[in-house]
N, C-alpha and C. Protein backbone atom coordinates (compact mmCIF):
# COMPACT_ATOMS: atom_id res chain seq x y z
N UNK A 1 24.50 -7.35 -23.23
CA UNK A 1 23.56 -7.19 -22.15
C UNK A 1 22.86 -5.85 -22.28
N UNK A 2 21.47 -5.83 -22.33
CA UNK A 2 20.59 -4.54 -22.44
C UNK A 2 20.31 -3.79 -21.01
N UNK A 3 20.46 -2.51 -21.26
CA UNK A 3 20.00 -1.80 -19.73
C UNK A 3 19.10 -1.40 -19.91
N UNK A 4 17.93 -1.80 -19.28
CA UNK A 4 17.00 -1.43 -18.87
C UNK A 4 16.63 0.06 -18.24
N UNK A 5 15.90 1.24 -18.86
CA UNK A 5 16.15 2.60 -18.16
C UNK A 5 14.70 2.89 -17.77
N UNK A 6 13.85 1.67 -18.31
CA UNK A 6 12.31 1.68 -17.70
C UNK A 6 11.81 1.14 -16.74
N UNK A 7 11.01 1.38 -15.50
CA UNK A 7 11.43 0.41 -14.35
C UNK A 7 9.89 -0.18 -15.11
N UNK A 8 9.21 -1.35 -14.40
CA UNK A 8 8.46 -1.40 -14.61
C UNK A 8 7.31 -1.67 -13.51
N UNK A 9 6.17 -1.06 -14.29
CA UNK A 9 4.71 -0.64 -13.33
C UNK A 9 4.71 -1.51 -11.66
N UNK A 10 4.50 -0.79 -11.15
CA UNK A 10 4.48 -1.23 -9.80
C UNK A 10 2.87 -1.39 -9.51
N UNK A 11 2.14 -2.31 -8.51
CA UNK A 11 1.13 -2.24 -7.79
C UNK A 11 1.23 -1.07 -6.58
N UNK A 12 0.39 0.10 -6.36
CA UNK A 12 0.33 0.36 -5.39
C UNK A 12 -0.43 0.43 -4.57
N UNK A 13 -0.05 0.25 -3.24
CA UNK A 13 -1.44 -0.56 -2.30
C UNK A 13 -1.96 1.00 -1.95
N UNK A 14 -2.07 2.22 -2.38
CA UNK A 14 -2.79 3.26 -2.27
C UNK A 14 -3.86 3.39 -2.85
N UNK A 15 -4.83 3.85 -2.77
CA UNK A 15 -6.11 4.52 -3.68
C UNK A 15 -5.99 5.91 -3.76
N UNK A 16 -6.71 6.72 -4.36
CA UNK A 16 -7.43 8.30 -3.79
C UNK A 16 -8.40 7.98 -3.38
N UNK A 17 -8.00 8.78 -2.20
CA UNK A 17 -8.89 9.58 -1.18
C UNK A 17 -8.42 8.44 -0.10
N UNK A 18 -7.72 7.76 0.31
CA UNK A 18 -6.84 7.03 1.39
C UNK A 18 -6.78 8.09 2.44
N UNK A 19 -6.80 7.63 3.74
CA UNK A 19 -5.74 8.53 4.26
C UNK A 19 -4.81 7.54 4.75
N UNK A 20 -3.48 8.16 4.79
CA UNK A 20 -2.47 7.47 5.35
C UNK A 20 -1.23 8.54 5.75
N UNK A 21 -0.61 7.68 6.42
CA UNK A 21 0.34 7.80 7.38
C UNK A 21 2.07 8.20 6.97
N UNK A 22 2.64 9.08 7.16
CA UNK A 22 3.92 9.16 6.15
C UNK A 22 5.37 8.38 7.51
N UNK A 23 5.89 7.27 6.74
CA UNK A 23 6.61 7.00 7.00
C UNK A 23 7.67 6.68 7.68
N UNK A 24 8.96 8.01 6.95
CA UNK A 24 10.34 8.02 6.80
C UNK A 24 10.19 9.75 5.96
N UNK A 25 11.24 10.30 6.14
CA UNK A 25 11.41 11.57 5.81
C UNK A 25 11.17 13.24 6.87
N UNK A 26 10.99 14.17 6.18
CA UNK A 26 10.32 15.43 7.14
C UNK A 26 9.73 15.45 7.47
N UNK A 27 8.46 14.44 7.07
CA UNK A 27 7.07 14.33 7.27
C UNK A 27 7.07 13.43 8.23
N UNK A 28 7.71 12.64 8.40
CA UNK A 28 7.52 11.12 9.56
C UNK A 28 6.61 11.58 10.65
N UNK A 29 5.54 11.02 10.33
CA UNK A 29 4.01 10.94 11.41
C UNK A 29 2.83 11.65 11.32
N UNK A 30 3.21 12.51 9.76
CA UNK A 30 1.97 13.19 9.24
C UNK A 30 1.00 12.66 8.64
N UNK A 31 -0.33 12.92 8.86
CA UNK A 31 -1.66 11.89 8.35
C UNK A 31 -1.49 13.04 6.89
N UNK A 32 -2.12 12.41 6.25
CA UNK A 32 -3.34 13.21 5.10
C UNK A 32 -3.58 12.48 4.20
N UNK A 33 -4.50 13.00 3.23
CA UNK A 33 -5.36 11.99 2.32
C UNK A 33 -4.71 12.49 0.77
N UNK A 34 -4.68 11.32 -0.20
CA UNK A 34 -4.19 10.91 -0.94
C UNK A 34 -5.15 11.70 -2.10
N UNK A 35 -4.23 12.44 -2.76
CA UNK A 35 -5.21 13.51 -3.84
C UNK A 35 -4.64 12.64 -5.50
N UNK A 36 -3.23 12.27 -5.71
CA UNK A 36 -3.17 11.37 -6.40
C UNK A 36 -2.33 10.19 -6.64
N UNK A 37 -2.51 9.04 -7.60
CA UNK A 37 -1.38 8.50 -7.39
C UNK A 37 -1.34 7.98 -8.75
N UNK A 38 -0.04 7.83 -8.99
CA UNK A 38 0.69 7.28 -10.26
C UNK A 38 1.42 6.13 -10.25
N UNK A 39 0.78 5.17 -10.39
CA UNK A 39 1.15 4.12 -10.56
C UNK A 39 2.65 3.38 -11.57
N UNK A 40 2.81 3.76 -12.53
CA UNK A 40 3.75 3.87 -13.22
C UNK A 40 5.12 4.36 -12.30
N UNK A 41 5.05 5.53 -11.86
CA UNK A 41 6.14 6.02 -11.65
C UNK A 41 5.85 5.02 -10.05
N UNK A 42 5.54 4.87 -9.14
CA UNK A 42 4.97 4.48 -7.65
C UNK A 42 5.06 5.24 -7.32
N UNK A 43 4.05 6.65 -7.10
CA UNK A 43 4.15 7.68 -6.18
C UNK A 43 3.09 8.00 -5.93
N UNK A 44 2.91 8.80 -4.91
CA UNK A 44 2.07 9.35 -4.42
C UNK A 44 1.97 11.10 -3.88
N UNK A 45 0.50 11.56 -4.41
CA UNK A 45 0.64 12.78 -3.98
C UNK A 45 -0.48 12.67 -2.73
N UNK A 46 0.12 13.40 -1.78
CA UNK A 46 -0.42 13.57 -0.59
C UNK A 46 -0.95 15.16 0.12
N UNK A 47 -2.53 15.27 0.53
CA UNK A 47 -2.63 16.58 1.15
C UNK A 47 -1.89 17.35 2.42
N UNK A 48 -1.26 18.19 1.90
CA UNK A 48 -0.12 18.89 3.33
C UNK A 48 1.08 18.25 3.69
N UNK A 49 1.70 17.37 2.76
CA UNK A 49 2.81 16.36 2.70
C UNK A 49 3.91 16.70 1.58
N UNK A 50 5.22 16.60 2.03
CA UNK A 50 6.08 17.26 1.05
C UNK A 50 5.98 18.46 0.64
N UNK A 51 5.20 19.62 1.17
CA UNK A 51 5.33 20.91 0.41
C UNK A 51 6.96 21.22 -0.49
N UNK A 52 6.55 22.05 -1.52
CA UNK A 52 7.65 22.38 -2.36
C UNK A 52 7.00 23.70 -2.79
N UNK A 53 8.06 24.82 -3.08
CA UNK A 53 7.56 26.09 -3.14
C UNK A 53 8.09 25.94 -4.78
N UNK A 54 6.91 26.97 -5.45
CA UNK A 54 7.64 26.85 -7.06
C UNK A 54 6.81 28.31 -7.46
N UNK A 55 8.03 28.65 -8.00
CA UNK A 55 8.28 30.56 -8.48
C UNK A 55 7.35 30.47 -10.13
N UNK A 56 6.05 30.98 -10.32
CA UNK A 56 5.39 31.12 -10.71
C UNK A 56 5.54 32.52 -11.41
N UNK A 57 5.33 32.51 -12.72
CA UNK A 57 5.46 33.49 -14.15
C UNK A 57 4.00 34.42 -13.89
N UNK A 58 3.56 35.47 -13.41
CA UNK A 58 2.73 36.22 -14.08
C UNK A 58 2.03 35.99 -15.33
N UNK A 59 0.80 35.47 -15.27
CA UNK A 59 -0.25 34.84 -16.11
C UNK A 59 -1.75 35.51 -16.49
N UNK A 60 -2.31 35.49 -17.42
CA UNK A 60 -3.81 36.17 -17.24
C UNK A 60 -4.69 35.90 -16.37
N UNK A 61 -4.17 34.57 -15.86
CA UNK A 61 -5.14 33.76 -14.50
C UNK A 61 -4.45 33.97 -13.62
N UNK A 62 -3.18 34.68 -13.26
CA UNK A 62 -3.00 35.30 -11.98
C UNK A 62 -1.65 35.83 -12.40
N UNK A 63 -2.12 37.10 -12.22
CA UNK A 63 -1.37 38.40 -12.59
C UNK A 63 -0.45 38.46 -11.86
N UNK A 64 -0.57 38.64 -10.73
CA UNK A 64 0.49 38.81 -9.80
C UNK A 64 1.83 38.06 -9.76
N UNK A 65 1.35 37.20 -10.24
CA UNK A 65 2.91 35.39 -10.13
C UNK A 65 3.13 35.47 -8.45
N UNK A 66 4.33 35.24 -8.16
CA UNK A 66 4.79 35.04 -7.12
C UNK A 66 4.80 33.57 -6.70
N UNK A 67 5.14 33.19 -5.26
CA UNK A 67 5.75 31.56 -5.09
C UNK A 67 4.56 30.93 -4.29
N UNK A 68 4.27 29.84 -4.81
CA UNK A 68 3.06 29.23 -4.73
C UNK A 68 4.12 27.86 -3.60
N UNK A 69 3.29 27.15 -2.96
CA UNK A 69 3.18 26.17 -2.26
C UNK A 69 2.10 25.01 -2.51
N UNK A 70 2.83 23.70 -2.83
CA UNK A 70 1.84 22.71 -3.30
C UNK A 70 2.89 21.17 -2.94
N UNK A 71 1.80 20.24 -2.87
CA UNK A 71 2.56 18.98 -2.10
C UNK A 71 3.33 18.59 -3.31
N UNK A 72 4.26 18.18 -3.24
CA UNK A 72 4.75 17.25 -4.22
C UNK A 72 4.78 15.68 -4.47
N UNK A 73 5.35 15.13 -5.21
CA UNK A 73 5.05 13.67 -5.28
C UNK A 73 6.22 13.17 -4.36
N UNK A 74 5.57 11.63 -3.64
CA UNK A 74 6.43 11.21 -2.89
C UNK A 74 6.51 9.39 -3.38
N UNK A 75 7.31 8.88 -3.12
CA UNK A 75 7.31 6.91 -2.93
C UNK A 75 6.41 6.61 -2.12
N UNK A 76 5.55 5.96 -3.15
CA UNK A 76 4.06 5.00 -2.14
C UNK A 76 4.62 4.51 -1.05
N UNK A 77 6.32 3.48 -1.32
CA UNK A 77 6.22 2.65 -0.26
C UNK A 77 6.83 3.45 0.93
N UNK A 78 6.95 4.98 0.95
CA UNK A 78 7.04 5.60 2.81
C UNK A 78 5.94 5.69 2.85
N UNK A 79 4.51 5.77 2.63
CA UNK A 79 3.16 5.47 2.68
C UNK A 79 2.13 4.52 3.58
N UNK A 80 1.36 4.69 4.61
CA UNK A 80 0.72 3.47 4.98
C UNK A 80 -0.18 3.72 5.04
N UNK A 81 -1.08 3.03 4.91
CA UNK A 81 -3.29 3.13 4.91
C UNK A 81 -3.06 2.97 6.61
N UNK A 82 -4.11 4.42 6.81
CA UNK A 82 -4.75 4.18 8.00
C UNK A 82 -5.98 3.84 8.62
N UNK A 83 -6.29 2.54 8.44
CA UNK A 83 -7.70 1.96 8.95
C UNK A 83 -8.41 3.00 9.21
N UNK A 84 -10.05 3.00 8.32
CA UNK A 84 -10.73 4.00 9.20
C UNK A 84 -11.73 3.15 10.61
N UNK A 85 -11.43 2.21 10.92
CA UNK A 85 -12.45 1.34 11.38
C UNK A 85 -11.83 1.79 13.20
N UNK A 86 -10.23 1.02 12.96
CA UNK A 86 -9.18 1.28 14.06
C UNK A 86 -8.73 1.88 14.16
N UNK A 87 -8.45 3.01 13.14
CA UNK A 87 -7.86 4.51 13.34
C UNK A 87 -6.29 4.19 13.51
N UNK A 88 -5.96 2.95 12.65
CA UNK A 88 -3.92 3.06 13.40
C UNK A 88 -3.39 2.16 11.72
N UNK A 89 -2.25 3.12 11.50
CA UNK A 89 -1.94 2.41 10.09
C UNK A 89 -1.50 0.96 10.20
N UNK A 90 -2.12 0.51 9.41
CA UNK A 90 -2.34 -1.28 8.95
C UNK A 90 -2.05 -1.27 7.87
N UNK A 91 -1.26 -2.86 7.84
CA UNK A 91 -1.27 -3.15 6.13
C UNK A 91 -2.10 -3.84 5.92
N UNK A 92 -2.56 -4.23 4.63
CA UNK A 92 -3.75 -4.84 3.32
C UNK A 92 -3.45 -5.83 3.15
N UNK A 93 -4.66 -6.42 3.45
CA UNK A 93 -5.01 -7.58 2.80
C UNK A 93 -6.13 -7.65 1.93
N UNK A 94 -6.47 -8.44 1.05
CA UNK A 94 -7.00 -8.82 -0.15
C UNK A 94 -8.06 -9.72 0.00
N UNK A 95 -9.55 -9.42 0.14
CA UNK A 95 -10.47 -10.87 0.29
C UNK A 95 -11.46 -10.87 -1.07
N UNK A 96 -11.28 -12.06 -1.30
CA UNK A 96 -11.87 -12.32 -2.60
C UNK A 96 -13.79 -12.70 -2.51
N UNK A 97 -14.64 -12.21 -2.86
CA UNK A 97 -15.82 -12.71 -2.30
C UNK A 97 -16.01 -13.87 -3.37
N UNK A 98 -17.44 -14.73 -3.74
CA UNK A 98 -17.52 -15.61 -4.72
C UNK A 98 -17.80 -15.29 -5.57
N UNK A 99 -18.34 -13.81 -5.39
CA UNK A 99 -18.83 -13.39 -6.84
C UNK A 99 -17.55 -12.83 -7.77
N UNK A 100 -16.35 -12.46 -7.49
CA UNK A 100 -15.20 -12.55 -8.01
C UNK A 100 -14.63 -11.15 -6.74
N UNK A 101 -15.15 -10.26 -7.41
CA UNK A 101 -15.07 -9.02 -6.72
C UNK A 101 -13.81 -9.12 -5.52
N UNK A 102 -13.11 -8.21 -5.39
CA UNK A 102 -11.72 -8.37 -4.12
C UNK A 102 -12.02 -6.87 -3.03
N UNK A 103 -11.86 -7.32 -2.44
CA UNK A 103 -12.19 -6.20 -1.42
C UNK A 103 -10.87 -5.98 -0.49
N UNK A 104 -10.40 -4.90 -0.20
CA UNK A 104 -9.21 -4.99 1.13
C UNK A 104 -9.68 -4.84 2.07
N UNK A 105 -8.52 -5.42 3.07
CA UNK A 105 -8.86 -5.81 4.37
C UNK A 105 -7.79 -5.25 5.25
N UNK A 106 -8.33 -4.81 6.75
CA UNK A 106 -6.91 -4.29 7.09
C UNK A 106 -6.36 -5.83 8.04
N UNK A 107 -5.18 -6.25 7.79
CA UNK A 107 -4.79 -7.09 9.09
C UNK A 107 -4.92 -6.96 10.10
N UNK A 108 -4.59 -6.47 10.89
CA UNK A 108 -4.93 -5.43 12.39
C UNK A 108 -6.39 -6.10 13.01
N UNK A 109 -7.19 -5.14 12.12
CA UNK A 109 -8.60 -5.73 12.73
C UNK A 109 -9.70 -6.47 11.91
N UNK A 110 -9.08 -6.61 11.00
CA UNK A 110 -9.86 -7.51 10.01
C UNK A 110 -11.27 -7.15 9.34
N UNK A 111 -11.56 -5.87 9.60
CA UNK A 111 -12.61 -5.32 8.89
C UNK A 111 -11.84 -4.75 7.21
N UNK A 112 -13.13 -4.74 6.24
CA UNK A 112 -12.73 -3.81 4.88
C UNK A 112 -12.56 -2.27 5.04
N UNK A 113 -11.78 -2.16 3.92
CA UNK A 113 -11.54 -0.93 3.82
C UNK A 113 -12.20 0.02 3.00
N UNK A 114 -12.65 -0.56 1.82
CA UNK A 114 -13.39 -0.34 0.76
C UNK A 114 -14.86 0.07 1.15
């Protein structure tokens, strides 16, 4: 029997530049918008979400060093899109037009998101 140590690629219902809603964790009920996401791993980096402080080497681009503050990556799925239409996190739905093209939709109120 082979073990598997690669998970494999996940869909994530995030974009950049989303805003959404955090979860579960320290953050539980913080908005901010989605700067990146990695699909492979399922994560998400979020603005003002997860801060993590990291001790920085004295460099020619900043002499000084010292401890910097920056979001770290988090699991898409503590993540939710917050409708900009209704302003309240909704989950996605998927509408297909005829010309092929898919557009999301929030359930909630049934307008796109896109």
């Amino acid at each position: 029997m082979a073990i598997l140590t690669e998970q494999r690629p996940q869909n994530v219902h995030v974009r950049k530049g989303d805003t959404v809603v955090v979860l579960s964790g320290k953050d539980k009920g913080k908005k901010g918008k989605v700067l990146q996401v990695f699909p492979k791993e399922s994560r998400v980096i979020v603005d003002g979400i997860n801060i993590t402080k990291r001790h920085t080497r004295p460099t020619r681009t900043m002499p000084q060093g010292g401890i910097v503050e920056r979001p770290g990556a988090m699991a898409s799925g503590k993540v939710m899109v917050v409708c900009p239409s209704c302003d309240r996190p909704a989950r996605l739905g998927h509408d297909r037009s005829e010309d092929g093209t898919s557009a999301r939709v929030c359930k909630r109120c049934g307008k796109t998101i896109d």
